[in-house]
Protein backbone atom coordinates (compact mmCIF):
# COMPACT_ATOMS: atom_id res chain seq x y z
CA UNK A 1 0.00 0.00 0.00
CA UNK A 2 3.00 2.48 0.47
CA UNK A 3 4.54 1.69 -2.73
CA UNK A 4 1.23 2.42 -4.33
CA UNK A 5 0.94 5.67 -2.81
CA UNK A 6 4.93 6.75 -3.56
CA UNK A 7 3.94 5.85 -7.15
CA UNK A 8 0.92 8.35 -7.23
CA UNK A 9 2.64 11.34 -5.50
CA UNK A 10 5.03 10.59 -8.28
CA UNK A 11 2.52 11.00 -11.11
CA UNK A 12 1.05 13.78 -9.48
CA UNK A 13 4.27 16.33 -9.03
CA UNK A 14 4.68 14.97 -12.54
CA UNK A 15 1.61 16.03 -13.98
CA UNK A 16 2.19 19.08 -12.02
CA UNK A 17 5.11 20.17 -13.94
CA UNK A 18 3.51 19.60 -17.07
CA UNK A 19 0.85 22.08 -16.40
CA UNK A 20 3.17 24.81 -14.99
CA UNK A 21 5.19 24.05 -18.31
CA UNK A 22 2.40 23.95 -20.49
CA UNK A 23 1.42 27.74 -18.44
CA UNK A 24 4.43 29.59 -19.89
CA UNK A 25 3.84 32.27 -23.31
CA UNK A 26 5.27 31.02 -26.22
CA UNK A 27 5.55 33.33 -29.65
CA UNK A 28 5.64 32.17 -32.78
CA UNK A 29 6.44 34.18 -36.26
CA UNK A 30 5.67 33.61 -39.62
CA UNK A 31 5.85 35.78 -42.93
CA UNK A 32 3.55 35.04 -45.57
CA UNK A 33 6.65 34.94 -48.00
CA UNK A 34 10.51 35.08 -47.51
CA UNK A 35 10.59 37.07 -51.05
CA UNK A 36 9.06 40.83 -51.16
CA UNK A 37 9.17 43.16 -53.85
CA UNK A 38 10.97 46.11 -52.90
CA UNK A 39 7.70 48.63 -51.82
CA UNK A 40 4.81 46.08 -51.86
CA UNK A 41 3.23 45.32 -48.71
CA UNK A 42 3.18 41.32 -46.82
CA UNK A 43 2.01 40.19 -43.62
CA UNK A 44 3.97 39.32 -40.46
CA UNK A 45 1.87 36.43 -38.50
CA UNK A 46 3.12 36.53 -34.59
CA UNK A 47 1.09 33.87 -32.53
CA UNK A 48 0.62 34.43 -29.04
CA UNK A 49 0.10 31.38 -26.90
CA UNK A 50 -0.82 32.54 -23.29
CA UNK A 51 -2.83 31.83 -20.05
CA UNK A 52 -6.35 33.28 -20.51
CA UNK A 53 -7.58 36.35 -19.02
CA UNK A 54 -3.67 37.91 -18.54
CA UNK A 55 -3.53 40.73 -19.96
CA UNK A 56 -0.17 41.28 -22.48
CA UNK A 57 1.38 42.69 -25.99
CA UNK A 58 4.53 43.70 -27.97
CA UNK A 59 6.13 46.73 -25.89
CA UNK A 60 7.22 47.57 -29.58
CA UNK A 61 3.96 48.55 -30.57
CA UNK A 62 2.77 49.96 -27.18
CA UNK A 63 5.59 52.57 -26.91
CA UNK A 64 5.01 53.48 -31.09
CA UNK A 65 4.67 57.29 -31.47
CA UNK A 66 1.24 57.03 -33.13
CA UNK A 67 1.31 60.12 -34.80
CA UNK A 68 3.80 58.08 -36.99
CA UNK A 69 1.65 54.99 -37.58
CA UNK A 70 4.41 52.33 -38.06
CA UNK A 71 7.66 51.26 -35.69
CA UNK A 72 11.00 50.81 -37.91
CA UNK A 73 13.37 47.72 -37.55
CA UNK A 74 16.46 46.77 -39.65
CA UNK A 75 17.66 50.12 -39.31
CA UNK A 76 14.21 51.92 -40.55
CA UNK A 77 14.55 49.75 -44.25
CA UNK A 78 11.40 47.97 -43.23
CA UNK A 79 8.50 48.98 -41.68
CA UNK A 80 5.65 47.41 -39.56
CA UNK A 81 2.12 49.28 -39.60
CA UNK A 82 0.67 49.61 -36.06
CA UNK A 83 -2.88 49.03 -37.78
CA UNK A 84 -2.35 45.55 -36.92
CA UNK A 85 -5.47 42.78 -36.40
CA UNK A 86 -5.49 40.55 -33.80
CA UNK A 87 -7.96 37.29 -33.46
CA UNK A 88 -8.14 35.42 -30.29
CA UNK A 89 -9.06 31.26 -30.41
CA UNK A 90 -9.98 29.23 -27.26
CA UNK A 91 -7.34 26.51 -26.81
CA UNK A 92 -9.12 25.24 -23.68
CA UNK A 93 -7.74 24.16 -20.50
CA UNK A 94 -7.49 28.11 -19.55
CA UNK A 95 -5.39 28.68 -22.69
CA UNK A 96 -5.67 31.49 -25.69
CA UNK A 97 -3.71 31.52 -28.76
CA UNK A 98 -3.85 35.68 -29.99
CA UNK A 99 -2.81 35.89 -34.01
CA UNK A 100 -1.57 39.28 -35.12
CA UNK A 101 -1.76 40.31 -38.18
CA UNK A 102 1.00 42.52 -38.69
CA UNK A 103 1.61 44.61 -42.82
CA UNK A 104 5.41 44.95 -43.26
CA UNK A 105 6.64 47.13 -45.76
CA UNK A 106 10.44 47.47 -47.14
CA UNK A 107 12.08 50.61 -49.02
CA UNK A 108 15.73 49.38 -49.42
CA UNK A 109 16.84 46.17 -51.44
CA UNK A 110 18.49 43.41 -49.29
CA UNK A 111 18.40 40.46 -47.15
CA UNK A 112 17.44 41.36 -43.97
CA UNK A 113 17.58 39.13 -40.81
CA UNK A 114 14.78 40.38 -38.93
CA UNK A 115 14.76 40.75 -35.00
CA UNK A 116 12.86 38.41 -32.65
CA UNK A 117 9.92 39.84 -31.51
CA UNK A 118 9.14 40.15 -27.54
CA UNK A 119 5.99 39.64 -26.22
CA UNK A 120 5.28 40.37 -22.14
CA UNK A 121 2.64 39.26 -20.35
CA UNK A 122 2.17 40.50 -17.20
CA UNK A 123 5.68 38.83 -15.11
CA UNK A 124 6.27 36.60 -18.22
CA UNK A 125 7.67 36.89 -21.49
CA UNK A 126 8.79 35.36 -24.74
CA UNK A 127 10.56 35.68 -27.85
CA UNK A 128 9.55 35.06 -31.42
CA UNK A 129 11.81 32.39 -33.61
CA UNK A 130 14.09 34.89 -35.70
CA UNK A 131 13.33 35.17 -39.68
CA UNK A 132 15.10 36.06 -42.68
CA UNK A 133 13.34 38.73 -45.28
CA UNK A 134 14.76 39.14 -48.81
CA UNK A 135 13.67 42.21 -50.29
CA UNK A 136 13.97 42.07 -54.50
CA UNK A 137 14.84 45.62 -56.06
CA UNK A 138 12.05 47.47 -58.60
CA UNK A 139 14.27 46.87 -61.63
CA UNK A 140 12.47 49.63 -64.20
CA UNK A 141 13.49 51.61 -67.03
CA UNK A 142 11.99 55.42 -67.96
CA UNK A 143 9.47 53.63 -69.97
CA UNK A 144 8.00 51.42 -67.64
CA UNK A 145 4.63 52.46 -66.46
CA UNK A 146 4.45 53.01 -62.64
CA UNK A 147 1.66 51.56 -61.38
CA UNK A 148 0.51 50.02 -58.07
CA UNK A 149 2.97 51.68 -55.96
CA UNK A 150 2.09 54.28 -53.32
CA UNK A 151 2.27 58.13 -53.92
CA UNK A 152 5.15 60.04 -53.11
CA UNK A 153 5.03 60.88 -48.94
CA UNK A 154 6.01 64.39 -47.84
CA UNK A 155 9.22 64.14 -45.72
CA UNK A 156 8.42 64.21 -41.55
CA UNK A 157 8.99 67.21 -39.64
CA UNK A 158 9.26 69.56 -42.99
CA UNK A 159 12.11 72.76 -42.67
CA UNK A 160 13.83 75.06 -45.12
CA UNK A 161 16.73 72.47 -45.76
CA UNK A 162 14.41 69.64 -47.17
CA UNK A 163 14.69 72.69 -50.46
CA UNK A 164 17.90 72.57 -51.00
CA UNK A 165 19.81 70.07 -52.90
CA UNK A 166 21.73 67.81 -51.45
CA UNK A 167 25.17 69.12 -53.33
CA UNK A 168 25.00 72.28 -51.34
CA UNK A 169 24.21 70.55 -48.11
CA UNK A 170 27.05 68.36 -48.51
CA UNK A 171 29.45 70.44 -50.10
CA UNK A 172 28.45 73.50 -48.15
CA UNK A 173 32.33 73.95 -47.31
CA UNK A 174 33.51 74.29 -50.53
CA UNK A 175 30.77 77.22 -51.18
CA UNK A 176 32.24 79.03 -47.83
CA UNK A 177 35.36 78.69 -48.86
CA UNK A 178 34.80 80.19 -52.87
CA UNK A 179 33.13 82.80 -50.61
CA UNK A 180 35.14 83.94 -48.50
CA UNK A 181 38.04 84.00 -51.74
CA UNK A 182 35.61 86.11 -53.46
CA UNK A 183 35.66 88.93 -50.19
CA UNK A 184 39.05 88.34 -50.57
CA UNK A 185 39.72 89.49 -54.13
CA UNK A 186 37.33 92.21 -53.59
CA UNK A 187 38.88 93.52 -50.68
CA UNK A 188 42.18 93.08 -52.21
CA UNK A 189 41.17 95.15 -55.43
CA UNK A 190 40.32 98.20 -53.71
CA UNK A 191 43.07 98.18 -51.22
CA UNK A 192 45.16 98.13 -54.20
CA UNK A 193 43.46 100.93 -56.06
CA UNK A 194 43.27 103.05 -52.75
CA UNK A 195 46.73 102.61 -51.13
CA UNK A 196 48.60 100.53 -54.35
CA UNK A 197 49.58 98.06 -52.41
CA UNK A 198 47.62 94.60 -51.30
CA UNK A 199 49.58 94.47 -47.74
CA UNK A 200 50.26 97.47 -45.57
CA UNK A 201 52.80 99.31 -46.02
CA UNK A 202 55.87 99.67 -43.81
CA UNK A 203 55.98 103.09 -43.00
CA UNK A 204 58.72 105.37 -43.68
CA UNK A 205 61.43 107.20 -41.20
CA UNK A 206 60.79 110.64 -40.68
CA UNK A 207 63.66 113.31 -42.82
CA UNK A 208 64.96 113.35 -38.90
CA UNK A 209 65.39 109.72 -38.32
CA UNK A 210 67.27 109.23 -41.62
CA UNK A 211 69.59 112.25 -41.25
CA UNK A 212 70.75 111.42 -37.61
CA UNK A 213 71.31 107.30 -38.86
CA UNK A 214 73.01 108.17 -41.64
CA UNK A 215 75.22 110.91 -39.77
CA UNK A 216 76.11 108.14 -36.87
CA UNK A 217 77.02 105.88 -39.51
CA UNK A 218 79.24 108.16 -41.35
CA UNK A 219 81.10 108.84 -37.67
CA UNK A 220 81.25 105.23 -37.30
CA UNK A 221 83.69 104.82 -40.89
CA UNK A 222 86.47 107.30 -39.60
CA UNK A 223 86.65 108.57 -42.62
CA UNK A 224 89.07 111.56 -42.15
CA UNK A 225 90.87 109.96 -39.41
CA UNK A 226 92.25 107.91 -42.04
CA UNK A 227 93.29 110.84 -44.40
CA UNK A 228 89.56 110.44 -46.85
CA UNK A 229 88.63 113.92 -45.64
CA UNK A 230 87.34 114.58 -49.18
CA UNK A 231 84.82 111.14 -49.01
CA UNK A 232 84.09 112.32 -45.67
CA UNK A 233 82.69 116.13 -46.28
CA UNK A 234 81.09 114.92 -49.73
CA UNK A 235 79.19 112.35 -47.98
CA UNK A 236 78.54 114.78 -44.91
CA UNK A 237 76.86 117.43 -47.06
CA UNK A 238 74.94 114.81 -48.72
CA UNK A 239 73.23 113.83 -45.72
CA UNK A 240 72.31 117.58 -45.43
CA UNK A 241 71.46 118.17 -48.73
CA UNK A 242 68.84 115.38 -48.72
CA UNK A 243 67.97 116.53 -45.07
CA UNK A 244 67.27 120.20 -46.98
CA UNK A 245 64.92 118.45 -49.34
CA UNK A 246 62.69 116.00 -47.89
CA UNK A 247 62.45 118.46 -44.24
CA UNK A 248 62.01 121.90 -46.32
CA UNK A 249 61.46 121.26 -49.78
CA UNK A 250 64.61 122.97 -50.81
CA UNK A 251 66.21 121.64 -53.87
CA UNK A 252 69.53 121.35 -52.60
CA UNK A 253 70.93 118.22 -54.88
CA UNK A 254 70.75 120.35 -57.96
CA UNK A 255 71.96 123.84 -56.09
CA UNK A 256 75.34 125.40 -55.06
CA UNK A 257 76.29 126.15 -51.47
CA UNK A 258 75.30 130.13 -51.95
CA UNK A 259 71.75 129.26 -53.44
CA UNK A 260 71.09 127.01 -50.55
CA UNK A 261 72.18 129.53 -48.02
CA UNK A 262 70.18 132.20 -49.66
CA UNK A 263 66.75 129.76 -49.68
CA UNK A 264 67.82 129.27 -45.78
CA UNK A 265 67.63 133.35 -45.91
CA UNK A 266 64.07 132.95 -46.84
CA UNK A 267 62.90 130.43 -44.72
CA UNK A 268 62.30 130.07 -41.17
CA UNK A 269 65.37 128.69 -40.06
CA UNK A 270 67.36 131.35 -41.22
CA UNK A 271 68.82 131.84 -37.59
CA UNK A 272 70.21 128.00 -38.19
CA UNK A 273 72.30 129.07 -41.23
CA UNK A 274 75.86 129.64 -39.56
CA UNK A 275 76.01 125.77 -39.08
CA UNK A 276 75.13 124.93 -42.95
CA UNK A 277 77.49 127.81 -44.13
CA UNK A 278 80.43 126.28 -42.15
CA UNK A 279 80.05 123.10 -42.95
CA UNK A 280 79.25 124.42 -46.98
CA UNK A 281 82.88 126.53 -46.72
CA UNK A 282 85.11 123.89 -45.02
CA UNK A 283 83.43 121.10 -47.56
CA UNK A 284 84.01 123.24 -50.67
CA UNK A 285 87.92 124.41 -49.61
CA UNK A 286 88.33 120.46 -49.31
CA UNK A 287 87.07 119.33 -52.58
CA UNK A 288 87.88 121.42 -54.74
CA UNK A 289 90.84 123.62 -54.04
CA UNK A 290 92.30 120.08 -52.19
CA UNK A 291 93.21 121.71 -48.81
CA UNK A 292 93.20 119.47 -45.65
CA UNK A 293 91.37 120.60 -42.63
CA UNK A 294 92.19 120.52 -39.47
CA UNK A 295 90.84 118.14 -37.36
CA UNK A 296 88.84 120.46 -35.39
CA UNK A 297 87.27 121.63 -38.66
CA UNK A 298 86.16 118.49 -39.22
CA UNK A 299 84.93 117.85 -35.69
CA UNK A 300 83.16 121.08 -36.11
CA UNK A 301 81.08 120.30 -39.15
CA UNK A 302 80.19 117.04 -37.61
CA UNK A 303 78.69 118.73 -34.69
CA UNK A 304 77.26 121.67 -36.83
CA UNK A 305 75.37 119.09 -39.01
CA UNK A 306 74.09 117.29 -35.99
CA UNK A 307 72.84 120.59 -33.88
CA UNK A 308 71.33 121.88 -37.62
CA UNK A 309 68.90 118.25 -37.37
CA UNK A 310 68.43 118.50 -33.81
CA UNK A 311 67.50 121.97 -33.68
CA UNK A 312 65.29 122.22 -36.96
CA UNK A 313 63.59 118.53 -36.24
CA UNK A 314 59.25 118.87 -35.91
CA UNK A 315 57.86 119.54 -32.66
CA UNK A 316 55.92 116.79 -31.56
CA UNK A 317 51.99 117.89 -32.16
CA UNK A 318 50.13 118.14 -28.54
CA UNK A 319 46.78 117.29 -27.99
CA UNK A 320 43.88 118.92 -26.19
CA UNK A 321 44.73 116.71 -23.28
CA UNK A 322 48.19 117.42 -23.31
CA UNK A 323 49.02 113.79 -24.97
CA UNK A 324 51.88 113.92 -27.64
CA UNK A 325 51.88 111.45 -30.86
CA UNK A 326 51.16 108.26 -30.43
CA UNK A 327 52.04 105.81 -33.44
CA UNK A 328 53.69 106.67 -36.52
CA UNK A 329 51.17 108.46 -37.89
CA UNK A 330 50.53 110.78 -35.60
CA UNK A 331 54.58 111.46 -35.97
CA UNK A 332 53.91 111.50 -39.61
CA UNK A 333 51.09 114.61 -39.55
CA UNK A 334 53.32 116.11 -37.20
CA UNK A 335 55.99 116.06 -39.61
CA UNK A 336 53.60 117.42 -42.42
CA UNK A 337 52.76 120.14 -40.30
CA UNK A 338 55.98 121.89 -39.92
CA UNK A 339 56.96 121.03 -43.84
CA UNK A 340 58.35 123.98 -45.81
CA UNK A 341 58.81 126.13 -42.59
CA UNK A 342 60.22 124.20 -39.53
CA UNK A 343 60.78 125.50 -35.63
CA UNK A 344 63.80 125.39 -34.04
């Protein structure tokens, strides 16, 4: 009698496990063909085996934006419409079978492997058998008639770019840069025309920066220290004479020493002349009646030249506020100012 009873607890825990077994959702997907013309529309079949009265569904479909009307797999090439049917069968024993009805669409050629499909029910859940899609390209020519397919759909979420053409959008780079080259050549035309030059120019030393270099340079050779007093004076009174010309407009390249020291006469400097006329009278003893000067003499018209730049250079122009020249420009009105007229 105990063996009997061992033997039906036995079949019972058994039969137990079948049913809690048998309990569990199963999914099962079918398409109504593996072959699909690029386009044209087939059905997915997903069959729901589950205990009656839970309730359940694909979260895929649940969280679809509806607005949109379809939920995108395989990377958005195919489509699944969210107008889906579903028919419910008794199985008995407390168990449904639900078959959806599912259209799938595809827009790109391919074979696809497409995902298993989850199904949750309450604290269970379940996942389809996998399936492969081939989707066969429209193969047409300009004379094929188009029939059967779908209108043309207006793009989602419309904007200005959706106008223009996808060379510019991709190639927008290359139109900044032939832009910006245009500005460029534009720019650089009428700097050119206005100034003459593309870049800026460097700009020049003042009359009284080039005087006092080239005087320090000429004390730097020693010239009449080493017997050259004629190089020497004919270089020193070509520092002034250029000096004359560029500071006061004077001519003095093309004049004799008494023309320049009568223009000096006439000009505002005139109380500066002593130090032009000695230097003038030493320089023209030395080059052309050949007499050697002492060096004192030459000393002397060294110094003479420098006080005669010093003393005649431009004022710096003073502000309103008392502020004096600040760039090379200012230096360079300032300079324009006392033209043809200096102040000691």
């Amino acid at each position: 009698m105990n063996q009997i009873k061992k033997y039906i607890t036995v079949v019972l825990l058994v039969l137990t496990g079948v049913t809690s077994l048998s309990a569990k959702v199963s999914v099962t997907a079918r398409l109504d063909s593996v072959d699909l013309l690029m386009g044209k529309l087939t059905t997915l079949s997903l069959e729901v085996v589950q205990d009656k009265g839970k309730p359940g569904g694909f979260p895929m479909f649940r969280d679809a934006d509806p607005s949109k009307g379809y939920v995108g797999i395989c990377g958005d090439s195919i489509e699944l419409r969210t107008s889906y049917k579903a028919d419910t069968l008794e199985l008995g024993s407390g168990r449904i079978q639900i078959n959806y009805s599912v259209p799938l669409q595809a827009f790109d050629s391919g074979t696809y492997r497409l995902p298993q499909f989850v199904y949750v029910s309450e604290s269970d859940s379940a996942r389809s058998n996998a399936l492969t899609l081939n989707v066969v390209p429209v193969n047409v020519t300009a004379e094929d008639p188009i029939a059967g397919f779908a209108p043309v759909a207006d793009p989602e979420n419309p904007s200005l770019l959706d106008a223009v053409p996808d060379w510019i959008y991709n190639y927008w780079w290359v139109l900044l840069l032939l832009l910006l080259a245009a500005a460029a050549t534009i720019w650089g035309v009428k700097r050119y025309k206005k100034e003459g030059t593309v870049l800026k120019k460097k700009p020049e030393p003042s009359p009284y920066q080039v005087a006092i270099t080239q005087l320090r340079e000429l004390k730097g050779k020693n010239l009449w220290e080493q017997g050259m007093e004629k190089e020497y004076f004919t270089r020193l009174t070509e520092i002034l004479r250029v000096y004359l010309d560029r500071r006061f407009g004077i001519n003095a390249m093309e004049m004799t020493s008494r023309e320049i020291m009568d223009h000096l006469y006439n000009s505002d400097v005139k109380d500066k002349r002593d130090y032009i006329r000695q230097i003038l009278s030493v320089a023209d003893f030395v080059k052309f009646a050949k007499v050697r000067p002492l060096p004192a003499d030459n000393i002397a018209a060294y110094e003479n030249a420098v006080r005669f730049v010093e003393e005649t250079k431009p004022e710096p122009v003073v502000s309103a506020d008392g502020a004096s020249p600040k760039n090379d420009e200012d230096k360079k009105d300032s300079d324009n100012s006392k033209q043809k007229g200096g102040e000691s």
